[in-house]
N, C-alpha and C. Protein backbone atom coordinates (compact mmCIF):
# COMPACT_ATOMS: atom_id res chain seq x y z
N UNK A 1 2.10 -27.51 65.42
CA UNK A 1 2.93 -27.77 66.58
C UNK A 1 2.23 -27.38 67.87
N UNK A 2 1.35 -26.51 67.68
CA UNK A 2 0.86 -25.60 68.99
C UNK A 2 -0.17 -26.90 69.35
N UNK A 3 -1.33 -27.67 68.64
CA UNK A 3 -1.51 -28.62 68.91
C UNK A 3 -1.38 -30.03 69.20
N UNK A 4 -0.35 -30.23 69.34
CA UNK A 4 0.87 -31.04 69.89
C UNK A 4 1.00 -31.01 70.85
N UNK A 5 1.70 -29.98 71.20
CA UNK A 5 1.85 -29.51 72.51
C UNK A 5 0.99 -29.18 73.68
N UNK A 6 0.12 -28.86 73.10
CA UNK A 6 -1.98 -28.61 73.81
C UNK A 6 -1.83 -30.00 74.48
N UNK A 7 -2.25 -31.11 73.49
CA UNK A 7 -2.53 -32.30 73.69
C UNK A 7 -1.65 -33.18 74.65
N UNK A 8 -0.20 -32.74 74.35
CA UNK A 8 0.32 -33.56 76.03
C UNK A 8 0.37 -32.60 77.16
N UNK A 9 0.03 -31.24 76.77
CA UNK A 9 -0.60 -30.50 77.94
C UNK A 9 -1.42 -31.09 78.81
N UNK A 10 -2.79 -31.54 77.97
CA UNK A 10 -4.03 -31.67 78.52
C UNK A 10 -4.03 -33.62 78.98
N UNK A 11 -2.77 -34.51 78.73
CA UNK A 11 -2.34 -35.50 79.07
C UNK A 11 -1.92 -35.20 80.49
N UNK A 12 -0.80 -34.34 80.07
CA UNK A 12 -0.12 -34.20 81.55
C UNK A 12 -1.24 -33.41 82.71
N UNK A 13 -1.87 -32.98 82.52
CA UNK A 13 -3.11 -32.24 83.71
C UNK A 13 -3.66 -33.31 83.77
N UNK A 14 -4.54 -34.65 82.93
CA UNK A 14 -5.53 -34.98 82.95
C UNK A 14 -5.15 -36.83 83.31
N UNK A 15 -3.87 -36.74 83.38
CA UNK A 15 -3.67 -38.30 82.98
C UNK A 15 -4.09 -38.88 83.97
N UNK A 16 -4.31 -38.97 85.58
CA UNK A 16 -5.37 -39.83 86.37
C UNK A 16 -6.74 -39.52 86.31
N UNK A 17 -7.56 -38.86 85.65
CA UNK A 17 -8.41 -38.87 85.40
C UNK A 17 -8.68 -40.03 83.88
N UNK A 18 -7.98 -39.92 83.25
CA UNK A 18 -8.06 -40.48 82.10
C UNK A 18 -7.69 -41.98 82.63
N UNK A 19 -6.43 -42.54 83.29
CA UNK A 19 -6.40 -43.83 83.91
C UNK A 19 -8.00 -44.16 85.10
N UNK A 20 -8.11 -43.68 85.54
CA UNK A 20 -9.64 -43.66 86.36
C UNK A 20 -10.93 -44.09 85.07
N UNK A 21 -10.74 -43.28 84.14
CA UNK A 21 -11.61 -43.33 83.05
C UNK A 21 -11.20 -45.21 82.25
N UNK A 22 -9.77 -45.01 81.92
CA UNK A 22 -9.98 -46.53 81.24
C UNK A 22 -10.03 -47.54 82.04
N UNK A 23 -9.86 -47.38 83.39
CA UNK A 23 -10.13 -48.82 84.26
C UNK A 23 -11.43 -48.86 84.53
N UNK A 24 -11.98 -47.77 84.44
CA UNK A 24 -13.27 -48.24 84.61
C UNK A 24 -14.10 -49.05 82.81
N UNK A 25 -13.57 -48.48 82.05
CA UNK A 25 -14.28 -48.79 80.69
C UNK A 25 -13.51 -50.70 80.51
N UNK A 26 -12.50 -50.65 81.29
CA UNK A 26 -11.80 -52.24 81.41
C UNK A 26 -12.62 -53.27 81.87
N UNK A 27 -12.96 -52.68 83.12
CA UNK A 27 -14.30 -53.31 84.18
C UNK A 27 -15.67 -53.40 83.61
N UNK A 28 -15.85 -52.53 82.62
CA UNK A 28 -17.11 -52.78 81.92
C UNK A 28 -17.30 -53.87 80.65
N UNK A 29 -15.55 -53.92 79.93
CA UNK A 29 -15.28 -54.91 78.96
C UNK A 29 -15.17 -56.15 79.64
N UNK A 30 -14.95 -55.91 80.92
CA UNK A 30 -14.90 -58.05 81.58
C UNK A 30 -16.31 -57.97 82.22
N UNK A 31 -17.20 -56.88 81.93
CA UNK A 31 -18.38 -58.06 82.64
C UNK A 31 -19.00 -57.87 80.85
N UNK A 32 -19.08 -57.67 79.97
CA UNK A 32 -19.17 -57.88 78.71
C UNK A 32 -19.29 -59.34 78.10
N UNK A 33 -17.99 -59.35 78.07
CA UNK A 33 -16.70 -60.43 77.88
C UNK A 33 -17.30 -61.72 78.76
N UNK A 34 -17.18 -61.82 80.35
CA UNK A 34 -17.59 -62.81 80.92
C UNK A 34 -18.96 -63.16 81.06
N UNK A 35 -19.98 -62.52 80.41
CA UNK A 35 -21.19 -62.49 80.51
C UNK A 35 -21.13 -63.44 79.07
N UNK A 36 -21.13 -63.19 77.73
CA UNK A 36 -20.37 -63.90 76.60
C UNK A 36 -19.99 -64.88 76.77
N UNK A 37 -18.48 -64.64 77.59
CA UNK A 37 -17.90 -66.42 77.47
C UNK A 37 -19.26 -67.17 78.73
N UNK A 38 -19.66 -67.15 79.49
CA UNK A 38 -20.77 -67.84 80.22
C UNK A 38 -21.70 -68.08 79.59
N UNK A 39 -22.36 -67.59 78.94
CA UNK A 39 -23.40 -67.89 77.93
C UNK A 39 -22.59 -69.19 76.44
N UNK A 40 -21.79 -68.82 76.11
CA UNK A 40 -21.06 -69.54 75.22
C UNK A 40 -20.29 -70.89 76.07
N UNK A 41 -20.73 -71.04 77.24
CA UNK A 41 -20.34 -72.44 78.54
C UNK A 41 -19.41 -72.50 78.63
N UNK A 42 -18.68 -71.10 78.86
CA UNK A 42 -17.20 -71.28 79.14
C UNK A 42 -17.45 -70.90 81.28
N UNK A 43 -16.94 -70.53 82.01
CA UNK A 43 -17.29 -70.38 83.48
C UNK A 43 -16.04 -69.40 83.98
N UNK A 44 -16.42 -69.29 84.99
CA UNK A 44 -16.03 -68.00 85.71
C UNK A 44 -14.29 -68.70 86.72
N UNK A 45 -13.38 -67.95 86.54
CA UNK A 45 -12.26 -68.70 87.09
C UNK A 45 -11.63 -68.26 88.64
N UNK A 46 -11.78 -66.99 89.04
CA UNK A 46 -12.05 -66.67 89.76
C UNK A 46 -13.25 -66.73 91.24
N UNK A 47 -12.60 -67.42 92.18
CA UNK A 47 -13.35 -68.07 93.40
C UNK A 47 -14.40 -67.22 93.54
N UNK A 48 -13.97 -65.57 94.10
CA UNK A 48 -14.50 -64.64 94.83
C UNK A 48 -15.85 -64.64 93.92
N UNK A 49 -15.64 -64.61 92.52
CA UNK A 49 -16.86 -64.06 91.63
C UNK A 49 -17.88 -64.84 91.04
N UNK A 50 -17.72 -66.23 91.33
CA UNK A 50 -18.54 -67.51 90.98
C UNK A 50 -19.82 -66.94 91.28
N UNK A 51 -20.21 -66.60 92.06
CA UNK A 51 -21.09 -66.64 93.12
C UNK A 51 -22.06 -65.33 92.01
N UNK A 52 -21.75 -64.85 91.71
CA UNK A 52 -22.37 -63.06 91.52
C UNK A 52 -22.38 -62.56 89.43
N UNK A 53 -21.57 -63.98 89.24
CA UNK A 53 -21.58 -63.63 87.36
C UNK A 53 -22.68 -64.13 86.67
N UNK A 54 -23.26 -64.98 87.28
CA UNK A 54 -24.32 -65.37 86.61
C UNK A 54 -25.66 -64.16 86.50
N UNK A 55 -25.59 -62.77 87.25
CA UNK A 55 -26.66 -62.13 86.68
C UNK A 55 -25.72 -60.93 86.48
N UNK A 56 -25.48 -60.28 85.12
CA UNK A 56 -25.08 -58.94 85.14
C UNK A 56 -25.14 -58.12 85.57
N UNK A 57 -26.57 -57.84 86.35
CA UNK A 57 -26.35 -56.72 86.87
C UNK A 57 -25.96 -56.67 88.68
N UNK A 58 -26.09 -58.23 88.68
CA UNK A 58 -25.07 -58.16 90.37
C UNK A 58 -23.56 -57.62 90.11
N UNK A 59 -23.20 -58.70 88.82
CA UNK A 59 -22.31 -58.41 88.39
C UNK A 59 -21.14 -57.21 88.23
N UNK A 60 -22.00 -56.12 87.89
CA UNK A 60 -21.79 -54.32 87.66
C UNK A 60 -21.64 -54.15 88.79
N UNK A 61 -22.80 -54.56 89.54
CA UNK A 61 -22.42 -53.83 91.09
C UNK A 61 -21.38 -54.17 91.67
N UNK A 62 -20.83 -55.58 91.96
CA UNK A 62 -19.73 -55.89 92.52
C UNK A 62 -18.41 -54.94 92.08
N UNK A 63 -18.54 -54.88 90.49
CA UNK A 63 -17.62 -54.24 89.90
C UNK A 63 -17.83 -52.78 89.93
N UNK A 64 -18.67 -52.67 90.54
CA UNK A 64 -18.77 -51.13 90.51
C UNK A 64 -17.94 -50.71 92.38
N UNK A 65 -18.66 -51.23 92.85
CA UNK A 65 -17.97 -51.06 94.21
C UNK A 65 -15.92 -51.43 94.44
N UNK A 66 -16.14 -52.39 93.46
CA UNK A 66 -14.96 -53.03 94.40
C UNK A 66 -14.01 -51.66 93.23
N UNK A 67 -14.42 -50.90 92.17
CA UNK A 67 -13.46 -49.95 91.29
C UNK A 67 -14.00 -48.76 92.70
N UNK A 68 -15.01 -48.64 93.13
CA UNK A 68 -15.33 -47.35 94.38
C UNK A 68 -13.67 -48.09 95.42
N UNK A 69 -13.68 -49.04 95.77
CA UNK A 69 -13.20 -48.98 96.61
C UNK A 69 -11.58 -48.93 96.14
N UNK A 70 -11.11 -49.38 94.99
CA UNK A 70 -9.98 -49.24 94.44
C UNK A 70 -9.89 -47.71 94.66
N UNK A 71 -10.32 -46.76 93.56
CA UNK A 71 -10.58 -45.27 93.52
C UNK A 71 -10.42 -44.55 95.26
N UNK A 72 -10.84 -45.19 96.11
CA UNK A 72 -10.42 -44.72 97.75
C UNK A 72 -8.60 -44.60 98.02
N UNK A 73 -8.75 -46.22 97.63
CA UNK A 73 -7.46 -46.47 97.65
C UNK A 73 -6.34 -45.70 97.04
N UNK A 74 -7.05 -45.76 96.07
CA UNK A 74 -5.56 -45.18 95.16
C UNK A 74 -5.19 -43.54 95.57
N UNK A 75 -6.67 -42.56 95.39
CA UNK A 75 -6.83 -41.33 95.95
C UNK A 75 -6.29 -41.36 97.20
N UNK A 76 -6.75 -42.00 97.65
CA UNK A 76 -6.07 -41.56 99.40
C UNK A 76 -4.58 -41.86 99.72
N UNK A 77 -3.95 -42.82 98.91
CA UNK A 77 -2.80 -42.98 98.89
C UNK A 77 -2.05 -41.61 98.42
N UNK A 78 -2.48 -41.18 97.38
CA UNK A 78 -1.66 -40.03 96.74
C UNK A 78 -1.93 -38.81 96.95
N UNK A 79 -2.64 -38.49 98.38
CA UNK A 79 -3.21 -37.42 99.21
C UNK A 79 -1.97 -37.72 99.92
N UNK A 80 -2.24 -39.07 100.85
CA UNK A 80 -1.29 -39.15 101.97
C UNK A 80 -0.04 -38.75 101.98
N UNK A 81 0.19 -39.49 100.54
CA UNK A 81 2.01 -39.29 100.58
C UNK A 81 2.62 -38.23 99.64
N UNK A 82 1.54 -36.88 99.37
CA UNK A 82 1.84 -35.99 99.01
C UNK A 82 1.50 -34.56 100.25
N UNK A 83 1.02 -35.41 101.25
CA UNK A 83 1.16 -34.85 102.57
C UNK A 83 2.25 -35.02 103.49
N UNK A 84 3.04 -35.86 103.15
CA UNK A 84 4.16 -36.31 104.06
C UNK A 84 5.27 -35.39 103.33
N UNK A 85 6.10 -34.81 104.43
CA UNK A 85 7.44 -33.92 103.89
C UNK A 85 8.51 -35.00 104.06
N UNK A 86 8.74 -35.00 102.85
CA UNK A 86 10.33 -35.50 103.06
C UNK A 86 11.47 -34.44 102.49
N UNK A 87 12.31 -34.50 103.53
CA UNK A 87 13.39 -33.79 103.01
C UNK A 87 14.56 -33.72 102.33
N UNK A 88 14.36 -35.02 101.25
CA UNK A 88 15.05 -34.75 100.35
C UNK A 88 14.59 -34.96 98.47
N UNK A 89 15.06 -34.93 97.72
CA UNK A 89 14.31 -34.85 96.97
C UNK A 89 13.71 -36.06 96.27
N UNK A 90 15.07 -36.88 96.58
CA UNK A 90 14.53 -38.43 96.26
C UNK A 90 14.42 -39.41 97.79
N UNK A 91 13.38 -39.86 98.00
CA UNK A 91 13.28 -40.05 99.30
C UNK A 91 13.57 -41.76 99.49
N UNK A 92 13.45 -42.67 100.35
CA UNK A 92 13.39 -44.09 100.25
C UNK A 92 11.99 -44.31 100.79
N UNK A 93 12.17 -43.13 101.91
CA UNK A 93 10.48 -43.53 102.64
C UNK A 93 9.50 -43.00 101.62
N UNK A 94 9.57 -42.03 100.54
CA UNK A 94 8.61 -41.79 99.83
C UNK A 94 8.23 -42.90 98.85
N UNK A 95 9.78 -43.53 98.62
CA UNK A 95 10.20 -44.70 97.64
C UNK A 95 8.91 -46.29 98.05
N UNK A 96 9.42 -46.59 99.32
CA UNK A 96 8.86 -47.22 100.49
C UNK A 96 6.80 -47.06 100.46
N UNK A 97 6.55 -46.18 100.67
CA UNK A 97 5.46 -45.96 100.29
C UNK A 97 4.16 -46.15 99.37
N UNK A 98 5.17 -45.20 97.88
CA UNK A 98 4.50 -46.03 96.65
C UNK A 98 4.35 -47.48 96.86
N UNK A 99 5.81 -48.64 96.84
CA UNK A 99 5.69 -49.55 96.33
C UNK A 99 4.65 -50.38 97.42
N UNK A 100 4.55 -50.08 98.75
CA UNK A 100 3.33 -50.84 99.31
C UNK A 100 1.90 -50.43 99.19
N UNK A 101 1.69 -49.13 98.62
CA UNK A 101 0.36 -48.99 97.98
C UNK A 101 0.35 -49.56 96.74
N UNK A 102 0.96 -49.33 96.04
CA UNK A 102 1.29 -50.37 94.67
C UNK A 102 0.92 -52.24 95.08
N UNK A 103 1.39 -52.53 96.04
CA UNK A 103 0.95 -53.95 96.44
C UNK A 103 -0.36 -53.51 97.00
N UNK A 104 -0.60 -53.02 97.35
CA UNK A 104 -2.16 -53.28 98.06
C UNK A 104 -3.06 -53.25 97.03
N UNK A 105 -2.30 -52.35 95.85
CA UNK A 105 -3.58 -52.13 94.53
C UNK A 105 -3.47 -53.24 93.59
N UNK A 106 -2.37 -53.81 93.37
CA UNK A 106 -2.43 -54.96 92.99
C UNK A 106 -2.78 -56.41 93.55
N UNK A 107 -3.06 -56.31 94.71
CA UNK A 107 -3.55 -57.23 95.33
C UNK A 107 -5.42 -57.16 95.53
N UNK A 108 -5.54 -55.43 95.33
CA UNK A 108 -7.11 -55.69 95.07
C UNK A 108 -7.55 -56.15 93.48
N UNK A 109 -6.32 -55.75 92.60
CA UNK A 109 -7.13 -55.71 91.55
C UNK A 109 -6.95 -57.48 91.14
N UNK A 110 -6.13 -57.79 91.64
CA UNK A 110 -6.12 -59.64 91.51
C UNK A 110 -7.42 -60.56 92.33
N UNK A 111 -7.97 -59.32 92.80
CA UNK A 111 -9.15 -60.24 94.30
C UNK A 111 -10.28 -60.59 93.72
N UNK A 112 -10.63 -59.16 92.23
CA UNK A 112 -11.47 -58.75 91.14
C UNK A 112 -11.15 -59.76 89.81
């Protein structure tokens, strides 16, 4: 039981590190994956990335930056609005907040 309990211990301390960890291992399975289906003459469906899949290792980089620049995003979001006092415990403006960083992160990760 004591290891049970360890383990969603070390969930609950660790769990954006661990989401940080599988989006990045995600980003490494689609340039995998699309490197594969391109070679197998399938093509790239996405406008932004036509341009940059045909060599893997542009490839990484794009994907490496554009997860740097997600990782800004997301961090700085949950600095900001754990800097803001609200005074109550359930807030709307705190409410308000999430859900337009939530659109901005889903709108980068659709750009990718």
């Amino acid at each position: 039981m004591d290891e049970f309990k360890n383990f969603f211990f070390f969930i609950k301390e660790n769990h954006r590190r661990i989401l940080w960890i599988t989006l990045g291992l995600l980003f490494v399975v689609d340039i995998i994956t699309t490197t594969i289906g391109l070679q197998k003459g399938g093509y790239e469906q996405t406008p932004f990335m036509i341009p940059f899949v045909e060599n893997p290792m542009l490839h990484l980089f794009i994907k490496i930056i554009a997860f740097i620049i997600i990782l800004g995003v997301v961090e700085g979001a949950f600095i900001l609005i754990n800097k803001i006092s609200f005074d109550e415990k359930f807030s709307w403006n705190k409410l308000c907040y999430f859900i337009a960083y939530a659109l901005i992160i889903f709108g980068l990760l659709d750009f990718i």
